[in-house]
PDB file of N, CA and C in Angstrom:
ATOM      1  N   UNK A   1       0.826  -1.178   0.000  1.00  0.00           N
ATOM      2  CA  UNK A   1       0.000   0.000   0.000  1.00  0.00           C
ATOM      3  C   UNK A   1       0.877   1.251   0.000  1.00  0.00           C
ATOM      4  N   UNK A   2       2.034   1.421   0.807  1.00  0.00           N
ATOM      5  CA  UNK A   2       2.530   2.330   0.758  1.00  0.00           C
ATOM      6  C   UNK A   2       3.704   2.330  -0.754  1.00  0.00           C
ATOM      7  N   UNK A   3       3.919   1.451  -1.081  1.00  0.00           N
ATOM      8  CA  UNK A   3       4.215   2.094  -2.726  1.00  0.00           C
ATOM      9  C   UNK A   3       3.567   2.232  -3.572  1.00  0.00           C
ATOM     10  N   UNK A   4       2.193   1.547  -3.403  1.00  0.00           N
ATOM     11  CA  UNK A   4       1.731   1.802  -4.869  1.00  0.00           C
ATOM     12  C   UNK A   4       0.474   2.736  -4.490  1.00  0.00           C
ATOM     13  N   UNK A   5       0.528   2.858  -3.350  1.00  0.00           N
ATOM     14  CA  UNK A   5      -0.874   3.346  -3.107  1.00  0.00           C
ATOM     15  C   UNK A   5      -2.062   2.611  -3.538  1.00  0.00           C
ATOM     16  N   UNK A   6      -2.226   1.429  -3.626  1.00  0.00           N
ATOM     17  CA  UNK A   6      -3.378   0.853  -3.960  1.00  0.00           C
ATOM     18  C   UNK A   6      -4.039   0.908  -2.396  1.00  0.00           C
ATOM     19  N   UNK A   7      -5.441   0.656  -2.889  1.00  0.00           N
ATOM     20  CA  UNK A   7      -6.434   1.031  -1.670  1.00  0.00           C
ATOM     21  C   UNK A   7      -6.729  -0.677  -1.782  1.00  0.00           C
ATOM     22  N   UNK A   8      -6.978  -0.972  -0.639  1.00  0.00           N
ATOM     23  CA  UNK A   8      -7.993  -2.257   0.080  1.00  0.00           C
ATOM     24  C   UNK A   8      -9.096  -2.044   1.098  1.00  0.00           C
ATOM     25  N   UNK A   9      -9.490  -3.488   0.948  1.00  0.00           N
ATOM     26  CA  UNK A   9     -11.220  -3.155   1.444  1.00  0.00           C
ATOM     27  C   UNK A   9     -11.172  -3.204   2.787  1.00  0.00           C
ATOM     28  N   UNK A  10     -11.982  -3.410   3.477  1.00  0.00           N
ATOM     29  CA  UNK A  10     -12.087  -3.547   5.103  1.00  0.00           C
ATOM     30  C   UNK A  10     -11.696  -4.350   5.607  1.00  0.00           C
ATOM     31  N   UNK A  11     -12.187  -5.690   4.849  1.00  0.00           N
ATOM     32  CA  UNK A  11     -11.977  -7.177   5.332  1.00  0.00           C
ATOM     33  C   UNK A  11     -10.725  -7.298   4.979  1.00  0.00           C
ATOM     34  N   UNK A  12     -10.389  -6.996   3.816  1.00  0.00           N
ATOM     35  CA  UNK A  12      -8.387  -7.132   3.864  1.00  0.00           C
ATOM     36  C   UNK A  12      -7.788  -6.358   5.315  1.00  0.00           C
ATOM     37  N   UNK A  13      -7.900  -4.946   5.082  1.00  0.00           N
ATOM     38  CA  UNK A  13      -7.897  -4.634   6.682  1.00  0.00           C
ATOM     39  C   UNK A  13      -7.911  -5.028   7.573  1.00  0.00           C
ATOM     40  N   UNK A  14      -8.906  -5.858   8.229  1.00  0.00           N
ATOM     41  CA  UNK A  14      -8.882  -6.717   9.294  1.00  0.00           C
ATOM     42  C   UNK A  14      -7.998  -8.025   9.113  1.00  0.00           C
ATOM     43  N   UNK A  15      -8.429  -8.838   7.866  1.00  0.00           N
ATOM     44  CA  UNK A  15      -7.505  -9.927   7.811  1.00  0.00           C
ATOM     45  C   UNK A  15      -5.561  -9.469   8.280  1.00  0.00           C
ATOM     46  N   UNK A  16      -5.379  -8.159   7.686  1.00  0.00           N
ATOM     47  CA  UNK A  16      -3.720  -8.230   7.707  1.00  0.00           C
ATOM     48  C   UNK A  16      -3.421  -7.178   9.132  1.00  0.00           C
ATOM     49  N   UNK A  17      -4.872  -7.518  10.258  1.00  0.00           N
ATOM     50  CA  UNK A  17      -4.661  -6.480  11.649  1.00  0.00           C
ATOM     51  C   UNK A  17      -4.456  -5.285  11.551  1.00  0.00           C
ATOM     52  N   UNK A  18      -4.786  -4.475  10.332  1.00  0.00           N
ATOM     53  CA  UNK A  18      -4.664  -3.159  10.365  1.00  0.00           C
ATOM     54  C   UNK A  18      -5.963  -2.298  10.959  1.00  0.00           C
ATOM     55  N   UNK A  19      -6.880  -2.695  11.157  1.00  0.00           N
ATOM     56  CA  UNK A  19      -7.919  -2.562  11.981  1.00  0.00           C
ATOM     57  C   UNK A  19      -8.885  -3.568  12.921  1.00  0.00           C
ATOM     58  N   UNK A  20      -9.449  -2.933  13.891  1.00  0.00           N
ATOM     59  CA  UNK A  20      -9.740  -3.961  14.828  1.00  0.00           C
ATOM     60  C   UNK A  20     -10.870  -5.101  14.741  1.00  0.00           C
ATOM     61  N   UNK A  21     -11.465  -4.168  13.604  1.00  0.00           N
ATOM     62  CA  UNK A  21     -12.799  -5.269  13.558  1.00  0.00           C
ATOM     63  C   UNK A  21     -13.126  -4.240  12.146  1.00  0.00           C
ATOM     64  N   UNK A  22     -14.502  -5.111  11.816  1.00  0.00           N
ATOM     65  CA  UNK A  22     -15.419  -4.129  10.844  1.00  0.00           C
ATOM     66  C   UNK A  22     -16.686  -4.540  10.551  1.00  0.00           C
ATOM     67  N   UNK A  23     -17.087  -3.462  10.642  1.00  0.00           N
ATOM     68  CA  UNK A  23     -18.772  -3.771  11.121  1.00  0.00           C
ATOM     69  C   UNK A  23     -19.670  -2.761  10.304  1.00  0.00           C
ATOM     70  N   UNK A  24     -20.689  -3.253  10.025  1.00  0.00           N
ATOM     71  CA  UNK A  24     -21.338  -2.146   9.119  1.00  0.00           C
ATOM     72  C   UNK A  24     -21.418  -0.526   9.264  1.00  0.00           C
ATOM     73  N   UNK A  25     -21.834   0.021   8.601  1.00  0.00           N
ATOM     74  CA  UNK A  25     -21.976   1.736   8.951  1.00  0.00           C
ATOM     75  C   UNK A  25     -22.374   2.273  10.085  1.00  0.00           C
ATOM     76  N   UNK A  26     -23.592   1.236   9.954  1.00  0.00           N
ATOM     77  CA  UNK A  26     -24.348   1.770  10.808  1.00  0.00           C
ATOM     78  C   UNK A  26     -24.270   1.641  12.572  1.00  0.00           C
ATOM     79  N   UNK A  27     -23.329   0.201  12.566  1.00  0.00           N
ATOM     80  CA  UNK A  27     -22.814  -0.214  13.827  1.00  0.00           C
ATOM     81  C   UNK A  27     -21.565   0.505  14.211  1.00  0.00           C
ATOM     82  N   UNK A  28     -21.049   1.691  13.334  1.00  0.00           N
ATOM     83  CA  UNK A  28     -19.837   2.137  13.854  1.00  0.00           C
ATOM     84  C   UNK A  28     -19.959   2.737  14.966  1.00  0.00           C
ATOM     85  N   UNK A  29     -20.895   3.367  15.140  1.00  0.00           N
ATOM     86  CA  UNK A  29     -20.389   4.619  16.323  1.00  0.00           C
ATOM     87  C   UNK A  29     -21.172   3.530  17.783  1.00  0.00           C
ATOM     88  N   UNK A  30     -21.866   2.676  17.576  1.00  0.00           N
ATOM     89  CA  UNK A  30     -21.637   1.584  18.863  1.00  0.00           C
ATOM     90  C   UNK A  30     -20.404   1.010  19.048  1.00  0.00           C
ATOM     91  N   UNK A  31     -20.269   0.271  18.613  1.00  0.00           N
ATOM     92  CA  UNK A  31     -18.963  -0.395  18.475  1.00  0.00           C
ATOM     93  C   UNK A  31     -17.808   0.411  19.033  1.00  0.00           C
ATOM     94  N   UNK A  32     -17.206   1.769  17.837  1.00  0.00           N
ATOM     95  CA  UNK A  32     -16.363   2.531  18.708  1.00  0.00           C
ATOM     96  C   UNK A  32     -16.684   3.152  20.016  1.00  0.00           C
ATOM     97  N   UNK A  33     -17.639   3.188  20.452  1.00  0.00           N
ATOM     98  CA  UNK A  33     -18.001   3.303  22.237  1.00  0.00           C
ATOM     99  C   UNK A  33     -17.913   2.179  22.943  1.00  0.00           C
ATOM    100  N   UNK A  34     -18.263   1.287  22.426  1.00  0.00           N
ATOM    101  CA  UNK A  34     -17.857  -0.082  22.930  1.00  0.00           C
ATOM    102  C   UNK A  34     -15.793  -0.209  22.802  1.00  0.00           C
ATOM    103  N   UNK A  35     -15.512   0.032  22.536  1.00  0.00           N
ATOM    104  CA  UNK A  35     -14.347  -0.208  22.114  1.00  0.00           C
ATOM    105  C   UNK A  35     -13.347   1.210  23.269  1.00  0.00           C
ATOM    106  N   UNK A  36     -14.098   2.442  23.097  1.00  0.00           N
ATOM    107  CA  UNK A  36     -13.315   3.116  23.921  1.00  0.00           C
ATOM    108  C   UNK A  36     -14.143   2.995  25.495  1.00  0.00           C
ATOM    109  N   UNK A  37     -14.669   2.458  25.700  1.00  0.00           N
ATOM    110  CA  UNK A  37     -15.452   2.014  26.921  1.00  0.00           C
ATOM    111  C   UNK A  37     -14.367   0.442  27.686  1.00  0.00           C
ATOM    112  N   UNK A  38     -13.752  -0.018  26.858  1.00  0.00           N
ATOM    113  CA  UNK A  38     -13.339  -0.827  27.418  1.00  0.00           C
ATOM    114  C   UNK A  38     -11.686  -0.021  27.333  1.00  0.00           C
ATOM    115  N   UNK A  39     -11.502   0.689  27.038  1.00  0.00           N
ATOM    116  CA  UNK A  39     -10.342   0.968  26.763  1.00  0.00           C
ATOM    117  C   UNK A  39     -10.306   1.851  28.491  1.00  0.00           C
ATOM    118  N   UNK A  40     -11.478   2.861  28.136  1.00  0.00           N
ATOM    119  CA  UNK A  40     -11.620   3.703  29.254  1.00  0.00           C
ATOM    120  C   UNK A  40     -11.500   2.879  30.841  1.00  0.00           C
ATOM    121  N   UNK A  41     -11.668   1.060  30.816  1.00  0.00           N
ATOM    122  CA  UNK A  41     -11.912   0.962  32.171  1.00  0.00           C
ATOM    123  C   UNK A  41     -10.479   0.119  32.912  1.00  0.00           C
ATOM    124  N   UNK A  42      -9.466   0.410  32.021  1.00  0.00           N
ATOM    125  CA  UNK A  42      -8.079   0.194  32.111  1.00  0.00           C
ATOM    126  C   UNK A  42      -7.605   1.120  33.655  1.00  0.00           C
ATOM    127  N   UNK A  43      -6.580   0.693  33.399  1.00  0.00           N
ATOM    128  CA  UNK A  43      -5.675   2.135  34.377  1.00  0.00           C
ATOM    129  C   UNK A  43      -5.261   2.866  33.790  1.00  0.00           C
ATOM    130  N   UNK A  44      -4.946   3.988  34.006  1.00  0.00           N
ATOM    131  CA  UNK A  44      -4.771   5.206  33.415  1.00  0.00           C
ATOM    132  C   UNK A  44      -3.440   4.991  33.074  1.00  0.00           C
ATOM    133  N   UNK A  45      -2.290   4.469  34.646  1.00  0.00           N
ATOM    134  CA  UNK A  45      -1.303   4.448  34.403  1.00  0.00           C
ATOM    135  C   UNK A  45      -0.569   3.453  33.925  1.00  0.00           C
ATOM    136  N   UNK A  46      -1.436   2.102  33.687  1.00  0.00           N
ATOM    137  CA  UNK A  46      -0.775   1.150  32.822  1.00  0.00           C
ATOM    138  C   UNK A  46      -0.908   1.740  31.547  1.00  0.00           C
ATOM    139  N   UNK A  47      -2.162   2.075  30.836  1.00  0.00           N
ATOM    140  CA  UNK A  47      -1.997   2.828  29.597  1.00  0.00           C
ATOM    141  C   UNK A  47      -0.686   3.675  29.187  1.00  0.00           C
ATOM    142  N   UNK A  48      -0.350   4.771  29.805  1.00  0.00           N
ATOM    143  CA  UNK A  48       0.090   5.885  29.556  1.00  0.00           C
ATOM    144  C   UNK A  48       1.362   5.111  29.604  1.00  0.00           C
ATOM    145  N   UNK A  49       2.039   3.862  30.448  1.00  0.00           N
ATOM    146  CA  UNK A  49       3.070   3.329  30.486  1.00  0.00           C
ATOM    147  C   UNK A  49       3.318   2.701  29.229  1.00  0.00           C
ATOM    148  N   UNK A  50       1.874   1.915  28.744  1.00  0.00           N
ATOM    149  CA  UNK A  50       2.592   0.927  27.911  1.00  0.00           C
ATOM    150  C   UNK A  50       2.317   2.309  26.314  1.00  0.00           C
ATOM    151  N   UNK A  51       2.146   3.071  26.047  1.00  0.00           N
ATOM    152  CA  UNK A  51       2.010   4.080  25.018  1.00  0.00           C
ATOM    153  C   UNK A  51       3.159   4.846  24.875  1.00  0.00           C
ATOM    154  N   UNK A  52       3.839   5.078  26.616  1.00  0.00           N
ATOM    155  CA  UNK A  52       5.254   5.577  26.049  1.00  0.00           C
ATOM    156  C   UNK A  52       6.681   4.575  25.701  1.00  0.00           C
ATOM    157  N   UNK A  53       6.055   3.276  26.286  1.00  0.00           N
ATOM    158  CA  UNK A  53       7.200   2.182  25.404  1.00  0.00           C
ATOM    159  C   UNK A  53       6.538   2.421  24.525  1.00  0.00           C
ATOM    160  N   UNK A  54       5.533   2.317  24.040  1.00  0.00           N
ATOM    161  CA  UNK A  54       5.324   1.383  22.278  1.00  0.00           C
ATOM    162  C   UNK A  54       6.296   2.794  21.129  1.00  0.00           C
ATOM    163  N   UNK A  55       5.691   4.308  21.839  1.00  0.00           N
ATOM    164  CA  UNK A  55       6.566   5.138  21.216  1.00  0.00           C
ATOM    165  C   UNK A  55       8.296   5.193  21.325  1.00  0.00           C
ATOM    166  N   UNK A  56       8.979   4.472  22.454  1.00  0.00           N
ATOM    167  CA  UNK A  56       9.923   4.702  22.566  1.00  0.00           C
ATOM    168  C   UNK A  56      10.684   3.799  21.461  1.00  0.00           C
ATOM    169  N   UNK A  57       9.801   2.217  21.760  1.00  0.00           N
ATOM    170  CA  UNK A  57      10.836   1.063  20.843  1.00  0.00           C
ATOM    171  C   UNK A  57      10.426   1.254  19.701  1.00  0.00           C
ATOM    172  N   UNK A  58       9.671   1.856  19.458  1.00  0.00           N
ATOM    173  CA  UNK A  58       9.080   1.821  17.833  1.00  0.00           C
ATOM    174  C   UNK A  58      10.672   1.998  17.000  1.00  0.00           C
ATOM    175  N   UNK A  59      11.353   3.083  17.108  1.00  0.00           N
ATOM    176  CA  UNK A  59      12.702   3.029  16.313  1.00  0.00           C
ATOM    177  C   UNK A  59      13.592   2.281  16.461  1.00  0.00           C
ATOM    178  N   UNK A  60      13.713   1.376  17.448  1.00  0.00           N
ATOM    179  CA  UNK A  60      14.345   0.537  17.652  1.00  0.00           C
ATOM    180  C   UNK A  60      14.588  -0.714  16.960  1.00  0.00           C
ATOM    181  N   UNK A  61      15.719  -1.046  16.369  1.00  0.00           N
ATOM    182  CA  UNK A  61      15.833  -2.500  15.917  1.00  0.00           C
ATOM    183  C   UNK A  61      15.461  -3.757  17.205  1.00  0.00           C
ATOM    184  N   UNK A  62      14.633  -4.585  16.324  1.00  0.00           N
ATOM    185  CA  UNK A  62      14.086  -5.648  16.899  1.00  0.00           C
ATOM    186  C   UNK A  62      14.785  -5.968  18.463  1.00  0.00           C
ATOM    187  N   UNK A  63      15.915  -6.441  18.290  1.00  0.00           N
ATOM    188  CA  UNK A  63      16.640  -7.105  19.251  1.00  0.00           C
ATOM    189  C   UNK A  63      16.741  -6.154  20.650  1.00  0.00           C
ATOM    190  N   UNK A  64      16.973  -4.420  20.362  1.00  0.00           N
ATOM    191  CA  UNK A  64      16.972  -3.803  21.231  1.00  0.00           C
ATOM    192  C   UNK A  64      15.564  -3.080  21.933  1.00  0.00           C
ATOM    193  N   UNK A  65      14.306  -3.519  20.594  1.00  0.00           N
ATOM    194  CA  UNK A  65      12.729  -2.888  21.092  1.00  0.00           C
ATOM    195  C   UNK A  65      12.354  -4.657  22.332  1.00  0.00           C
ATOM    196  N   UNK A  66      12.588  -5.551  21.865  1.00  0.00           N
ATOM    197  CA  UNK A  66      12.347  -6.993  22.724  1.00  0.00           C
ATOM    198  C   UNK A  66      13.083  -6.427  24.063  1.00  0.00           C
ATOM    199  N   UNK A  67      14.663  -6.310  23.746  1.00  0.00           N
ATOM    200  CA  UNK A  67      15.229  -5.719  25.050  1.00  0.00           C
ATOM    201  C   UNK A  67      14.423  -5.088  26.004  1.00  0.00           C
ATOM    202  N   UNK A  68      14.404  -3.815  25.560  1.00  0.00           N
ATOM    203  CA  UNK A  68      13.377  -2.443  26.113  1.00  0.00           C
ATOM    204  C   UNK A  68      12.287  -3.278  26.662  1.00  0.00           C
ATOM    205  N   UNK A  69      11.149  -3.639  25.740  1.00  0.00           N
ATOM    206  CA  UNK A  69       9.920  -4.561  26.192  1.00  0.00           C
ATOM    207  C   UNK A  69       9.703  -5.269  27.563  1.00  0.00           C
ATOM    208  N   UNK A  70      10.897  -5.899  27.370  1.00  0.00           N
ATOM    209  CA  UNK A  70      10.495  -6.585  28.688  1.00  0.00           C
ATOM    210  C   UNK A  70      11.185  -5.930  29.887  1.00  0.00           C
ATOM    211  N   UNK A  71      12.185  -5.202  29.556  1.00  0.00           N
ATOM    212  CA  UNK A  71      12.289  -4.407  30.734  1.00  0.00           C
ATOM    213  C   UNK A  71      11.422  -3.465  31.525  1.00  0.00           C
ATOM    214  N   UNK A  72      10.639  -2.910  30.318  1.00  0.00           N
ATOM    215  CA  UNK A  72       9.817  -2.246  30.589  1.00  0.00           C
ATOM    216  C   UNK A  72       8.745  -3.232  31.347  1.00  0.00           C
ATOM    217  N   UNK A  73       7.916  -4.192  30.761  1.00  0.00           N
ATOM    218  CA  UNK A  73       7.105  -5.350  31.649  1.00  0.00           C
ATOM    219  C   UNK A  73       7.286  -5.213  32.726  1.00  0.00           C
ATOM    220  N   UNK A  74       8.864  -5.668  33.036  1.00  0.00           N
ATOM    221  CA  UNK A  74       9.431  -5.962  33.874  1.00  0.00           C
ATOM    222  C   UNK A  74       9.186  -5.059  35.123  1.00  0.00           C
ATOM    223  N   UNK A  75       9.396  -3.945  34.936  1.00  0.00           N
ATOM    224  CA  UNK A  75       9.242  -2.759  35.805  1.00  0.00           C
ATOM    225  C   UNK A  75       7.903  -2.286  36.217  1.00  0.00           C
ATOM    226  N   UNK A  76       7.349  -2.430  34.994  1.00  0.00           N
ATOM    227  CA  UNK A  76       6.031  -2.358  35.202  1.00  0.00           C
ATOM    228  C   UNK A  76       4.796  -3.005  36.230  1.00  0.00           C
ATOM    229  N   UNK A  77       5.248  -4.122  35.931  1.00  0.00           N
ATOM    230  CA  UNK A  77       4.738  -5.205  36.998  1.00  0.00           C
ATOM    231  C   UNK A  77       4.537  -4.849  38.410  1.00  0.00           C
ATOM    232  N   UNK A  78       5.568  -4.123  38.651  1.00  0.00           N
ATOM    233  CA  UNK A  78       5.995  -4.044  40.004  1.00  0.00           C
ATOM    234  C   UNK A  78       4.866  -2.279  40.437  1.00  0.00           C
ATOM    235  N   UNK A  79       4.047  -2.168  39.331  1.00  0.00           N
ATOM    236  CA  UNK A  79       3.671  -0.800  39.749  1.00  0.00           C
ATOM    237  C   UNK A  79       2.272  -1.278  40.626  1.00  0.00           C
ATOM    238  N   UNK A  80       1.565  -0.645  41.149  1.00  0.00           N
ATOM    239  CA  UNK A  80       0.405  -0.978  42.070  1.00  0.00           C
ATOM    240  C   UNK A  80      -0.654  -1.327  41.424  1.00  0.00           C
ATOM    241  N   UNK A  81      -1.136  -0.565  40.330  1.00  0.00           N
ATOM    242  CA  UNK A  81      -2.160  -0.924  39.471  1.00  0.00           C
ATOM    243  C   UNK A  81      -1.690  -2.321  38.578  1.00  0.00           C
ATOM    244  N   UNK A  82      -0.893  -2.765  38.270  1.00  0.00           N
ATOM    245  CA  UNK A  82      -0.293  -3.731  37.393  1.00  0.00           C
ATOM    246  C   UNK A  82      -0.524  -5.494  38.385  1.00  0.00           C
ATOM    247  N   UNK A  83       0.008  -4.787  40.064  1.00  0.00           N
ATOM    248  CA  UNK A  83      -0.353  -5.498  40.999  1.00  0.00           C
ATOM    249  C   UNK A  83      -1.945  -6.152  41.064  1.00  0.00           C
ATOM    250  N   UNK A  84      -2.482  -4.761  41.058  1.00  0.00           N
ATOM    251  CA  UNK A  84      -4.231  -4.883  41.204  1.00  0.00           C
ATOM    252  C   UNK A  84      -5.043  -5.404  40.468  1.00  0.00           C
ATOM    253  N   UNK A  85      -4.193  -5.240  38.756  1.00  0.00           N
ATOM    254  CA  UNK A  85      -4.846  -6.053  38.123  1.00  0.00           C
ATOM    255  C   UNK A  85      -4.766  -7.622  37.932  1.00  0.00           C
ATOM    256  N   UNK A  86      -3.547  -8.216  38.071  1.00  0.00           N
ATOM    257  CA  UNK A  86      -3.238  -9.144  37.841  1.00  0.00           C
ATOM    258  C   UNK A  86      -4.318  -9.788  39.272  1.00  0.00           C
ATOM    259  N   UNK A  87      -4.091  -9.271  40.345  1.00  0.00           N
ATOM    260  CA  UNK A  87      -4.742 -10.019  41.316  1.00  0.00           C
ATOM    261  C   UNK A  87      -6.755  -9.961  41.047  1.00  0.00           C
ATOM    262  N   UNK A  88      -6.823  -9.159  40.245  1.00  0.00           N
ATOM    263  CA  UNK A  88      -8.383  -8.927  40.201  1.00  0.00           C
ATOM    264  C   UNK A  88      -8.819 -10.416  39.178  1.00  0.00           C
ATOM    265  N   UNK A  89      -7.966 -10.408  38.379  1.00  0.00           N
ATOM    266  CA  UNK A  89      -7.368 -11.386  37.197  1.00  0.00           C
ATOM    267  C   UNK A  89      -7.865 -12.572  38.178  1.00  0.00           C
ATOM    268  N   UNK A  90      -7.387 -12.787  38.997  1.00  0.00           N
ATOM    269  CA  UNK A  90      -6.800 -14.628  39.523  1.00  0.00           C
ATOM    270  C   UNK A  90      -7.971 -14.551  40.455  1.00  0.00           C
ATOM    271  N   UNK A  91      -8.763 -13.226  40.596  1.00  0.00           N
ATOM    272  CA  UNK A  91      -9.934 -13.287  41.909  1.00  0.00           C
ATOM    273  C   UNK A  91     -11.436 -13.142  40.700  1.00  0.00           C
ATOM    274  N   UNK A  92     -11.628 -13.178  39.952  1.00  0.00           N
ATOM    275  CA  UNK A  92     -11.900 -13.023  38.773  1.00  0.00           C
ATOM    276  C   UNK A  92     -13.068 -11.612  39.671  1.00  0.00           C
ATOM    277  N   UNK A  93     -12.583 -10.984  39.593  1.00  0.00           N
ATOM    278  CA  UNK A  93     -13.388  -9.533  40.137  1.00  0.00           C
ATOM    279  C   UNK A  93     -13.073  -8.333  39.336  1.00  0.00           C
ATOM    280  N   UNK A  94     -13.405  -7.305  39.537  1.00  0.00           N
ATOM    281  CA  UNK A  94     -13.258  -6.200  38.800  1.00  0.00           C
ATOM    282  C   UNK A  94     -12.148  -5.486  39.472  1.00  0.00           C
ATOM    283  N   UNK A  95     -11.316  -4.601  38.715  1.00  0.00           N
ATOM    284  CA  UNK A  95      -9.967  -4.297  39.626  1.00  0.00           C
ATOM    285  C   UNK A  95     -10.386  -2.672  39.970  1.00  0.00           C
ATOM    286  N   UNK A  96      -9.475  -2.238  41.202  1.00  0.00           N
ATOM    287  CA  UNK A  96     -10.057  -0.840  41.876  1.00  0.00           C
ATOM    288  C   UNK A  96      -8.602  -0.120  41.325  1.00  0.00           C
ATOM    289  N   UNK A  97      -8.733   0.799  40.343  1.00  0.00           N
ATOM    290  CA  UNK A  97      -7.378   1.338  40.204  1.00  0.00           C
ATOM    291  C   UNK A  97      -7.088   2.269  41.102  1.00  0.00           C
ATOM    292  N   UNK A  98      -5.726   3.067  41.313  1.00  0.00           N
ATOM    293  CA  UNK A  98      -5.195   3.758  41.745  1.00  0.00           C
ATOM    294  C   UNK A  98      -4.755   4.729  41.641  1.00  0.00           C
ATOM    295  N   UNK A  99      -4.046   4.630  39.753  1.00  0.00           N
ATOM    296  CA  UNK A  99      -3.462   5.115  39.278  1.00  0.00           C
ATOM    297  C   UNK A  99      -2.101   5.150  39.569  1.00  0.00           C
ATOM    298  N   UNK A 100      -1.431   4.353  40.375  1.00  0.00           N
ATOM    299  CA  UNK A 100      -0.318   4.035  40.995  1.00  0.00           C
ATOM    300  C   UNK A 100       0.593   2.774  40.514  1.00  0.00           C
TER     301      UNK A 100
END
């Protein structure tokens, strides 16, 4: 696509993960509320964590974005909300964030 500029359809789209789903016209603007509704009931600060890796390794060659990755995990884990969720996870309950 990016050399020739040829355009593809939706379902190619989805098939090659360039979008998340696809759903008729008329189901869009459910769906994308559905979609930022679940996004919205995250932690704030796992989000904002894992958005500034994905921007950081993005330039990174493979070997050193994997590096980064899991260090980052790694660290991450250890944050309170990361705690809260995993345990909400294994209690199968809803998790109370912190933002911590």
């Amino acid at each position: 696509m990016l050399f020739t500029g040829e355009l593809i359809d939706a379902n190619r789209a989805a098939d090659w993960g360039l979008v998340n789903r696809v759903v008729p016209a008329g189901q869009l603007r459910a769906e994308t509320l559905k979609l930022a509704g679940r996004i919205a009931e995250a932690s704030d600060l796992v989000l904002a964590l894992g958005k500034q890796a994905y921007y950081t390794q993005i330039d990174l060659d493979q070997p050193k974005a994997y590096a980064y990755a899991k260090e980052v995990m790694s660290m991450n884990s250890l944050a309170q909300d990361a705690q809260e969720g995993m345990a909400a996870f294994l209690e199968k309950r809803t998790p109370g964030w912190t933002g911590r």
